[in-house]
Structures are given as structure tokens and as C-alpha cells.
Protein backbone atom coordinates (compact mmCIF):
# COMPACT_ATOMS: atom_id res chain seq x y z
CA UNK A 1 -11.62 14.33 7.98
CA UNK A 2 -14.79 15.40 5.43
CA UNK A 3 -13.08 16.17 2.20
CA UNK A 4 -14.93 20.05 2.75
CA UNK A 5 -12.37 20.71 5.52
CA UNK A 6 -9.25 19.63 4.13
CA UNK A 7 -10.51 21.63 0.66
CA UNK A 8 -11.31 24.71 2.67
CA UNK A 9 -7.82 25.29 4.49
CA UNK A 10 -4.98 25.44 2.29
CA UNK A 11 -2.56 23.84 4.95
CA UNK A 12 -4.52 20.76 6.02
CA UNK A 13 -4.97 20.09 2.40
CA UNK A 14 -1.02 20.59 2.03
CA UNK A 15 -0.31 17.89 4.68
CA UNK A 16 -2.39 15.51 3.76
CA UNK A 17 -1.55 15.90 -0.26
CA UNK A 18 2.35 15.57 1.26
CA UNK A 19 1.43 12.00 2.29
CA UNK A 20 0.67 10.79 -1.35
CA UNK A 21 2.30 8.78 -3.65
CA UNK A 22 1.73 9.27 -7.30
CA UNK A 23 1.63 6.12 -9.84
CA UNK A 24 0.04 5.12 -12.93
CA UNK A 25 -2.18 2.27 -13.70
CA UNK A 26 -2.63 0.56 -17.15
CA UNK A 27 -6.51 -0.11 -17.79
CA UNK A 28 -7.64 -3.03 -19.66
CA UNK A 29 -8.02 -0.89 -23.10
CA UNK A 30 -4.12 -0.20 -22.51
CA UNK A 31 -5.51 3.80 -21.29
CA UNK A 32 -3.06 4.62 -18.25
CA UNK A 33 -4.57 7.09 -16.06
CA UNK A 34 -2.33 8.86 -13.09
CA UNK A 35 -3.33 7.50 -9.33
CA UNK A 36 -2.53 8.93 -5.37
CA UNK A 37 -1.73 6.54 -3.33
CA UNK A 38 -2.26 6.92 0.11
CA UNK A 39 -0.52 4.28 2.53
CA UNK A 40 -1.05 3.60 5.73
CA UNK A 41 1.63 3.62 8.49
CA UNK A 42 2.40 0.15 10.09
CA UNK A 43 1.69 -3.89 8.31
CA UNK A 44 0.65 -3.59 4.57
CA UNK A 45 -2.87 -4.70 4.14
CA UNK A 46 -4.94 -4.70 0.62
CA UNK A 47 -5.98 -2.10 -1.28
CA UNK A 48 -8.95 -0.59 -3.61
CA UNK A 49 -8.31 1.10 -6.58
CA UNK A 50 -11.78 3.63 -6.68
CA UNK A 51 -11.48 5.41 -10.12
CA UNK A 52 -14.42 7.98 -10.23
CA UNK A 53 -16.01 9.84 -13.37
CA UNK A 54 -16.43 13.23 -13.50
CA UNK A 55 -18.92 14.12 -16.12
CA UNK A 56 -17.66 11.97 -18.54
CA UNK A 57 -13.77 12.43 -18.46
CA UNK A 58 -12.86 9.05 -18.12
């Protein structure tokens, strides 16, 4: 679903947030920044961690 929907209705963005799985991830200057992890249902396959910076935050 585009990220506008899911913002836009409360709900959807309730269900989907329900499915995540928060964790923590050391970065290499020993900063640990708070993830979501989102897993698929069914075989475990390999992930991406995609950190994003938001006006200089990170």
C-alpha cells in the first residue's frame, strides 16, 4: 500500500504498525538507534536494514 494511505486512516495504519517488531541495532561508532521490523509470513529469507535521514537527525 503507498505509505499516504496507511498515514491517512488511523486503522490501516494500526494494523499494519501491529505487525512490527521493535529492536535495536549497534552502529559501527557504538550509536544504537531503535528499528521495526517487519517479517514476512512463511520461509525466512534476507533482509535490508534501510536507515533514512531526516534533516540531519541521524
Amino acid at each position: 500500500l503507498p505509505l499516504a494511505t496507511v498515514l491517512a486512516n488511523p486503522r490501516l495504519a494500526a494494523a499494519v504498525s501491529a505487525g512490527l517488531q521493535e529492536v535495536e541495532a549497534k552502529l559501527a561508532d557504538g550509536t544504537t538507534v531503535k528499528d521495526a521490523l517487519a517479517q514476512p509470513q512463511g520461509q525466512a529469507k534476507g533482509s535490508i536494514l534501510l536507515i533514512h535521514e531526516w534533516r540531519g537527525l541521524i
